[in-house]
C-alpha atoms as a PDB file:
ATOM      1  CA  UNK A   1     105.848  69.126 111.696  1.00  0.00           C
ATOM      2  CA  UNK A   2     108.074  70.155 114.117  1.00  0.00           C
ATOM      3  CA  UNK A   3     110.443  72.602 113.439  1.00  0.00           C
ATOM      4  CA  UNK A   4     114.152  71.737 113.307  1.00  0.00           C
ATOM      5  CA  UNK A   5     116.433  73.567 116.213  1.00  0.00           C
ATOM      6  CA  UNK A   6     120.215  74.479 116.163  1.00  0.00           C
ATOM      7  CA  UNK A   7     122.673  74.788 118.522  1.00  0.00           C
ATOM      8  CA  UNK A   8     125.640  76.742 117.788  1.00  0.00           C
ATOM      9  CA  UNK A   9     128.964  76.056 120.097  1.00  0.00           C
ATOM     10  CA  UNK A  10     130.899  78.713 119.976  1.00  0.00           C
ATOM     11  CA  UNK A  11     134.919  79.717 121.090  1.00  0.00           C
ATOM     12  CA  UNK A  12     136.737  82.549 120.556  1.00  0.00           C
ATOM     13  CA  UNK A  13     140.461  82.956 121.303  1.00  0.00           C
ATOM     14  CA  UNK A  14     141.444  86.627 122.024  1.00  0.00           C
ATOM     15  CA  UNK A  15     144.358  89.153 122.106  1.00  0.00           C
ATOM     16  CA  UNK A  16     146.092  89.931 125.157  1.00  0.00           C
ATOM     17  CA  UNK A  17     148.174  92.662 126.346  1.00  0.00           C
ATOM     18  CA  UNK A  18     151.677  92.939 127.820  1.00  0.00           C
ATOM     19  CA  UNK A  19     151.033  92.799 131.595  1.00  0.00           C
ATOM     20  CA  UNK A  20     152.510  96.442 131.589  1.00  0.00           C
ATOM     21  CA  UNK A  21     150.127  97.638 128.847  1.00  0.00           C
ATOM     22  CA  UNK A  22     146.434  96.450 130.735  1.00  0.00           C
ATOM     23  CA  UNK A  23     145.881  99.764 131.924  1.00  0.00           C
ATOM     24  CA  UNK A  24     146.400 101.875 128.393  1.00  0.00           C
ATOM     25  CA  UNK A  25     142.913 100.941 126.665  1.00  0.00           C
ATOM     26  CA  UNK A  26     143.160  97.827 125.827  1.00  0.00           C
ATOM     27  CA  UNK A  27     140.240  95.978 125.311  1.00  0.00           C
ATOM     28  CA  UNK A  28     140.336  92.250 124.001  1.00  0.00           C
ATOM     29  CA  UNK A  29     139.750  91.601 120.081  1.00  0.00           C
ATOM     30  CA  UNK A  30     138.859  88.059 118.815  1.00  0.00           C
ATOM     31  CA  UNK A  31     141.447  86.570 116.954  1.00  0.00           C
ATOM     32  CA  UNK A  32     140.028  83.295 116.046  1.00  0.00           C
ATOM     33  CA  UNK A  33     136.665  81.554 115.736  1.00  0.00           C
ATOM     34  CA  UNK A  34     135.232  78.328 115.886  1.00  0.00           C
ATOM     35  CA  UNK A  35     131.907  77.393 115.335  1.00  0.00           C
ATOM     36  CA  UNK A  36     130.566  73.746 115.457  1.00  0.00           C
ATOM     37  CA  UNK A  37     126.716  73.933 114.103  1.00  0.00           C
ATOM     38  CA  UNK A  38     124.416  70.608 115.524  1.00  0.00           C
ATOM     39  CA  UNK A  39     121.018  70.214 114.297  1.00  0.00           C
ATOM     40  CA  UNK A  40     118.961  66.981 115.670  1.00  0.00           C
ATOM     41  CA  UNK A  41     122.458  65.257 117.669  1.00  0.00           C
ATOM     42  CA  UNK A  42     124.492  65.736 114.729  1.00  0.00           C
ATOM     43  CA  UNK A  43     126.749  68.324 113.491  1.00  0.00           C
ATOM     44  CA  UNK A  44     125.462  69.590 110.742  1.00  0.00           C
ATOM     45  CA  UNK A  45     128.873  72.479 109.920  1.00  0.00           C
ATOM     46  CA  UNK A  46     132.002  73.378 111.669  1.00  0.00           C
ATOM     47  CA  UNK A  47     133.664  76.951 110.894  1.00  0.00           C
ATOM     48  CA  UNK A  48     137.274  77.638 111.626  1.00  0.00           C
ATOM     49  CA  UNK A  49     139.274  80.583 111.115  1.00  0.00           C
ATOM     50  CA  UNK A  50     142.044  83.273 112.081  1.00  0.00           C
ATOM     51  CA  UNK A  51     140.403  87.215 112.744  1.00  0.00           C
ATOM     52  CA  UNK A  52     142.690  90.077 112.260  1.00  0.00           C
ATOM     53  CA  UNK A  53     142.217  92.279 114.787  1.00  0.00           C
ATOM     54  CA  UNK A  54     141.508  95.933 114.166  1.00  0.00           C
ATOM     55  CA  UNK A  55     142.254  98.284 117.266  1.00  0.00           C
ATOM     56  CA  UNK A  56     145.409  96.369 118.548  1.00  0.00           C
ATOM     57  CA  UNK A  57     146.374  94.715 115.579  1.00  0.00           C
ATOM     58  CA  UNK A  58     150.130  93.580 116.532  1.00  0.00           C
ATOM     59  CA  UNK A  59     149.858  90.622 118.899  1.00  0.00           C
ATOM     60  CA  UNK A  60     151.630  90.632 122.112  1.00  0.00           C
ATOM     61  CA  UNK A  61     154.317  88.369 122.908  1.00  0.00           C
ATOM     62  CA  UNK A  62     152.595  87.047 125.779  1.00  0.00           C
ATOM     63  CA  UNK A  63     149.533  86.063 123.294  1.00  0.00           C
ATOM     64  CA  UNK A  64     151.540  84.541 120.615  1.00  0.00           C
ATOM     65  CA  UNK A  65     153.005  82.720 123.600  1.00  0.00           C
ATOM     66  CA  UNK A  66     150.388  81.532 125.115  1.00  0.00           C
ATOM     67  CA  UNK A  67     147.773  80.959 122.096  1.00  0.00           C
ATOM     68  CA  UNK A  68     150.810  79.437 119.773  1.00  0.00           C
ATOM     69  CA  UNK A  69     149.207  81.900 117.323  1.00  0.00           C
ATOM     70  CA  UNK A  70     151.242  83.834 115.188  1.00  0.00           C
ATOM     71  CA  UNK A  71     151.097  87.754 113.744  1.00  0.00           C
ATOM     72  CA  UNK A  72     151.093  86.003 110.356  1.00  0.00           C
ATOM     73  CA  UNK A  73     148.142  84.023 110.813  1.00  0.00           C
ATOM     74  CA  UNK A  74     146.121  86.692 112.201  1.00  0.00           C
ATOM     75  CA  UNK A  75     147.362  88.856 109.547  1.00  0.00           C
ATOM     76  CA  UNK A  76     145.861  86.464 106.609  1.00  0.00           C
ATOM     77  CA  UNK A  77     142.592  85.655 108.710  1.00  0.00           C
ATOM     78  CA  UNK A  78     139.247  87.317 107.942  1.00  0.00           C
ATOM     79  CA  UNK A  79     138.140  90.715 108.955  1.00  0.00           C
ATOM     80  CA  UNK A  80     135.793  90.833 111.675  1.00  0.00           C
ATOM     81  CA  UNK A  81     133.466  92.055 109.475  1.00  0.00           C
ATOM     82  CA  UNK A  82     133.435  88.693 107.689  1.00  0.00           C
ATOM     83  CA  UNK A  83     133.265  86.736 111.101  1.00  0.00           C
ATOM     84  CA  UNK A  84     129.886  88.403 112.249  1.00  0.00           C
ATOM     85  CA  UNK A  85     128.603  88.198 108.613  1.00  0.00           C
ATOM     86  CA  UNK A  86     129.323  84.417 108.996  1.00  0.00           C
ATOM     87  CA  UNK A  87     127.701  84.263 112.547  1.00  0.00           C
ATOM     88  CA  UNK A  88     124.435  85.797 111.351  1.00  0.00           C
ATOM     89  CA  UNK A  89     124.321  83.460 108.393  1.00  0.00           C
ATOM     90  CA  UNK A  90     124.398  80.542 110.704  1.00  0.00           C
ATOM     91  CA  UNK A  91     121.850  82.204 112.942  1.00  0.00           C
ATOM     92  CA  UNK A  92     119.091  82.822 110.136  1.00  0.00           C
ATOM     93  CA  UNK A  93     119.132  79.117 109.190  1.00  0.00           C
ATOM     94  CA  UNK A  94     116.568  77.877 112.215  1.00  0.00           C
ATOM     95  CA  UNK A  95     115.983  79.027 115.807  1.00  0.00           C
ATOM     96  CA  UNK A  96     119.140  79.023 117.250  1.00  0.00           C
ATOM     97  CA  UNK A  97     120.380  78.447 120.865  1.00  0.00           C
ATOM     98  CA  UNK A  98     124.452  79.543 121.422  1.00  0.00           C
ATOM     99  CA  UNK A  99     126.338  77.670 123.772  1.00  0.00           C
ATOM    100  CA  UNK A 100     129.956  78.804 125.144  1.00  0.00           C
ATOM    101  CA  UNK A 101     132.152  77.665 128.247  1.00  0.00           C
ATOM    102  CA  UNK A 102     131.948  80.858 130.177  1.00  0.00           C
ATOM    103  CA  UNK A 103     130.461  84.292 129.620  1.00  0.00           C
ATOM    104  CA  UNK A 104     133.506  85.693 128.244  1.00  0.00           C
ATOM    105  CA  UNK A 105     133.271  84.604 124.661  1.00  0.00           C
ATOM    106  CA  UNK A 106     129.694  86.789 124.080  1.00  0.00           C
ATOM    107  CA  UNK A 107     130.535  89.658 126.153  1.00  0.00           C
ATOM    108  CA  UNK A 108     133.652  89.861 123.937  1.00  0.00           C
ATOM    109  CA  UNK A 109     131.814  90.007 120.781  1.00  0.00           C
ATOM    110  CA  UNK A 110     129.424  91.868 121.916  1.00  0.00           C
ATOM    111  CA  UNK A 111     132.053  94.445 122.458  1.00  0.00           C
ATOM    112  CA  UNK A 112     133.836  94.180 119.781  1.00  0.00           C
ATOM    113  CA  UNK A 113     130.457  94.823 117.907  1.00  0.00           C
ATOM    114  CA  UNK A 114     130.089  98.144 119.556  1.00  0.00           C
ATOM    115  CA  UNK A 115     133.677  98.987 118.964  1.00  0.00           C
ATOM    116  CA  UNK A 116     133.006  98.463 115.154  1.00  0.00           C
ATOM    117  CA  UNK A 117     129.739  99.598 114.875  1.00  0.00           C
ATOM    118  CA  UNK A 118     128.337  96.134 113.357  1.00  0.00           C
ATOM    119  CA  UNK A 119     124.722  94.798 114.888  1.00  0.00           C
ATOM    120  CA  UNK A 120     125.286  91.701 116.910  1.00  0.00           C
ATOM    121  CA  UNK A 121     124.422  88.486 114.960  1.00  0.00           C
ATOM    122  CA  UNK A 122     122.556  86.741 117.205  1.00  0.00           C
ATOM    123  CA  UNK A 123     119.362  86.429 118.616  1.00  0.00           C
ATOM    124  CA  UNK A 124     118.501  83.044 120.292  1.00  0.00           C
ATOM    125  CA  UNK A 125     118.900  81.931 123.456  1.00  0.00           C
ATOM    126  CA  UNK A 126     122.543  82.209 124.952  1.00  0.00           C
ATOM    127  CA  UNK A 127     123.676  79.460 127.343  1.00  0.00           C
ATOM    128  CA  UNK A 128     126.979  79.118 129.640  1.00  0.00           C
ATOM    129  CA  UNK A 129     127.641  75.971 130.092  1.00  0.00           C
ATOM    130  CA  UNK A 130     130.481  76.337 132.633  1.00  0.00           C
ATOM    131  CA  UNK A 131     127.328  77.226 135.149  1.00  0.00           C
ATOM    132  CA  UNK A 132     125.255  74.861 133.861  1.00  0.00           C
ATOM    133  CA  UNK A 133     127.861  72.166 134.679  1.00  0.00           C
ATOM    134  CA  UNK A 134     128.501  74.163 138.052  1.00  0.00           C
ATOM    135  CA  UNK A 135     124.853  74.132 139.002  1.00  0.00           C
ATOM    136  CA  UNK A 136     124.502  70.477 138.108  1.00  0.00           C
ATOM    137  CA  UNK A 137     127.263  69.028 140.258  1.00  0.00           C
ATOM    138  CA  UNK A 138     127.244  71.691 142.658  1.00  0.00           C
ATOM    139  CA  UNK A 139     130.656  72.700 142.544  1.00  0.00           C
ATOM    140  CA  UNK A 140     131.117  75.729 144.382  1.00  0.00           C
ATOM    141  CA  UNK A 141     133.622  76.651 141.889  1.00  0.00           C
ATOM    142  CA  UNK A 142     133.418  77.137 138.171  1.00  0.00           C
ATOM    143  CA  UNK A 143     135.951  74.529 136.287  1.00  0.00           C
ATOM    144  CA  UNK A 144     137.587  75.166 133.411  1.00  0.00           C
ATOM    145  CA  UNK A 145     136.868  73.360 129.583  1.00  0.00           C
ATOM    146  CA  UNK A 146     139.377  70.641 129.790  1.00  0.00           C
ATOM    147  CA  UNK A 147     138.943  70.291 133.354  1.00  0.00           C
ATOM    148  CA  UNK A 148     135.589  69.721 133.086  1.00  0.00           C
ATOM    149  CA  UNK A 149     135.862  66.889 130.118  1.00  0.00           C
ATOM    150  CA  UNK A 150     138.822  65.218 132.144  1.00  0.00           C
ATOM    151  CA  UNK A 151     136.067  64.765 135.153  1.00  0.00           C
ATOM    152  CA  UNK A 152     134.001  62.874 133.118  1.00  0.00           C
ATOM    153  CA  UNK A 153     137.217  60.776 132.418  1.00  0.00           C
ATOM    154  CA  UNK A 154     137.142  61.680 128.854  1.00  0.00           C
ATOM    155  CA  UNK A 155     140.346  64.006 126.975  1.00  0.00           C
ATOM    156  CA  UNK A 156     139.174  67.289 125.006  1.00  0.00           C
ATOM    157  CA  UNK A 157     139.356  67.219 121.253  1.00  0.00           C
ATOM    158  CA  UNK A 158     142.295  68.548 119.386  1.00  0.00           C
ATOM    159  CA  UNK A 159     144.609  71.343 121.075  1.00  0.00           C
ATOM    160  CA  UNK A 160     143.167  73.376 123.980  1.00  0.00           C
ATOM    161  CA  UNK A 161     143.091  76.871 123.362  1.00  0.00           C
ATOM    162  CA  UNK A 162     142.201  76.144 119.686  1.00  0.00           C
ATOM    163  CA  UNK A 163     138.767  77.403 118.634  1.00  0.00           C
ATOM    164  CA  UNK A 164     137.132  74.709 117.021  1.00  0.00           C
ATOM    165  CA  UNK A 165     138.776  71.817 119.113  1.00  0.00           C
ATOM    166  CA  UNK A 166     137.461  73.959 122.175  1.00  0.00           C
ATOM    167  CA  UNK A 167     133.989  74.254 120.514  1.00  0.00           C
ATOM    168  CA  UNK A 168     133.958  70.744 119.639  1.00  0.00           C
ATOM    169  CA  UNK A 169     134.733  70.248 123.461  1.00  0.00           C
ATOM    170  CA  UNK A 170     132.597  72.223 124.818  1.00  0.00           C
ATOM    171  CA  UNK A 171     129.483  69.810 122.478  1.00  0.00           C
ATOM    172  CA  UNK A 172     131.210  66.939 124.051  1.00  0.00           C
ATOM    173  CA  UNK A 173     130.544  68.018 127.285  1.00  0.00           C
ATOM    174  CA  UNK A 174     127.204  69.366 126.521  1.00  0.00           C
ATOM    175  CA  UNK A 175     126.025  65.465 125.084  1.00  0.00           C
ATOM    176  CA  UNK A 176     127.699  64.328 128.652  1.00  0.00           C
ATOM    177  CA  UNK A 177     125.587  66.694 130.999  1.00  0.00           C
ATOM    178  CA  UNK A 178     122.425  66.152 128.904  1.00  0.00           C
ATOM    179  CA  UNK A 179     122.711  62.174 129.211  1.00  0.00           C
ATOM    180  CA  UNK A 180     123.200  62.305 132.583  1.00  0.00           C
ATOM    181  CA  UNK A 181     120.434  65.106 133.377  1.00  0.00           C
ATOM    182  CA  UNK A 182     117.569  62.496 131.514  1.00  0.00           C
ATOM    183  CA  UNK A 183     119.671  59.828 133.222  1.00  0.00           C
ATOM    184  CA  UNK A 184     118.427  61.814 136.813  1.00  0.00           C
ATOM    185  CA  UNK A 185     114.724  62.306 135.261  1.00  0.00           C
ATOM    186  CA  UNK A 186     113.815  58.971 134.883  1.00  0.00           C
ATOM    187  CA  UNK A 187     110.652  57.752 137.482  1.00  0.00           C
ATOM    188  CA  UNK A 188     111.900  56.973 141.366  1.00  0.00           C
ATOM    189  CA  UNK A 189     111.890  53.676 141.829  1.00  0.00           C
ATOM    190  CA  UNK A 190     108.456  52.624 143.871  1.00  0.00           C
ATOM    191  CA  UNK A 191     108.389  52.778 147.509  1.00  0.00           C
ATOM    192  CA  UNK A 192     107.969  49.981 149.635  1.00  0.00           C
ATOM    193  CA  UNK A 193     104.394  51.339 150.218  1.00  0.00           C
ATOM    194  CA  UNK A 194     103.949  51.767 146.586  1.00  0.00           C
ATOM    195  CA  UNK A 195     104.772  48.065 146.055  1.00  0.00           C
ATOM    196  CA  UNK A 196     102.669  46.638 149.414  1.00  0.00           C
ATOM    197  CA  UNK A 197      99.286  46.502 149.628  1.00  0.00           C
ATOM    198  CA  UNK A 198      99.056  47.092 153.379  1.00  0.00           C
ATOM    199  CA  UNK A 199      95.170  46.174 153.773  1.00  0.00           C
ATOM    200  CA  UNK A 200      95.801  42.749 152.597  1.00  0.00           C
ATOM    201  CA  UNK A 201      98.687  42.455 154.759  1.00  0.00           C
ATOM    202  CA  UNK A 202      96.434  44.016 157.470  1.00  0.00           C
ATOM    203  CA  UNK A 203      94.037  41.683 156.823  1.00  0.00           C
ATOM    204  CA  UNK A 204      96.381  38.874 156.995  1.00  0.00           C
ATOM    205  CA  UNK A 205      97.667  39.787 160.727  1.00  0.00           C
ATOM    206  CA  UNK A 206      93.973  40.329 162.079  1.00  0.00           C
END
């Protein structure tokens, strides 16, 4: 029996500094996850949820501006602690492949790991999909999430720049490119020399 797969699509939203403060150690903190779990084409859990942040943990104007999040919400959301605890749960369940829209969203965690001394949760297969979707329709460019979704002529789910409703987009695209990549593997047509027997036409003519 073949063993069941998962594939975990993953966003993060994370803090940002001041534009006068990006040179005074900042480093960016996630501030809140979502997690849409898909086992054989269906989702099988979604996870949503606020992260306080522990170096920086007052938000920035310019984040609460820009994410609509606000210092009270990160202040009641789970520690990050909690959020890797959750990850690695998730992970244990069956092999596991992680899928994001960029790089940035692992190389954050990954640092934030480091900075608080907590093992990475994750050991599958990690794929960007942003150069996936690059490579496929050879953009020379990479496009951004709802960018990407509006080319197929489909909208995103939800809010951008909300975790889940970014991690639910980023599935959506996923099911679009993988459609279209068996769409592209299906046999060539026959050639006209596939479909002609030339020695009885030979034949024919002689």
């Amino acid at each position: 029996m073949r063993e069941k797969h998962q594939y975990l699509f993953i966003d993060f939203e994370f803090t940002m500094p001041e534009k006068s403060e990006r040179f005074r150690g900042f480093f960016p903190e996630i501030i809140e996850a979502g997690i849409v779990s898909v086992i054989g084409d269906q989702i099988n859990e979604q996870f949503s949820s606020f992260v306080t942040p522990v170096r920086f943990p007052i938000l920035s104007e310019r984040c609460k501006s820009f994410l609509h999040i606000s210092q009270k919400q990160v202040d009641q959301g789970i520690s990050f602690e909690d959020l890797v605890k959750t990850m690695r749960d998730l992970n244990d369940v069956y092999p596991t492949t992680i899928i994001t829209w960029g790089n940035m969203d692992m190389r954050v965690l990954r640092h934030n790991c480091q900075r608080n001394d907590v093992p990475f949760p994750f050991n599958g297969k990690e794929i960007d999909l942003s150069m996936e979707y690059k490579r496929f329709f050879g953009d020379q460019n990479q496009t951004g999430l709802w960018k990407a979704v509006q080319e197929y002529g489909k909208e995103g789910t939800g809010r951008h720049h909300r975790a889940l409703d970014d991690a639910l987009t980023t599935y959506n695209i996923f099911k679009l490119v993988e459609k279209d990549k068996k769409y592209l593997e299906k046999p060539k047509p026959p050639t006209i020399g596939d479909r002609v027997d030339f020695s009885q036409l030979l034949n024919k003519f002689a």
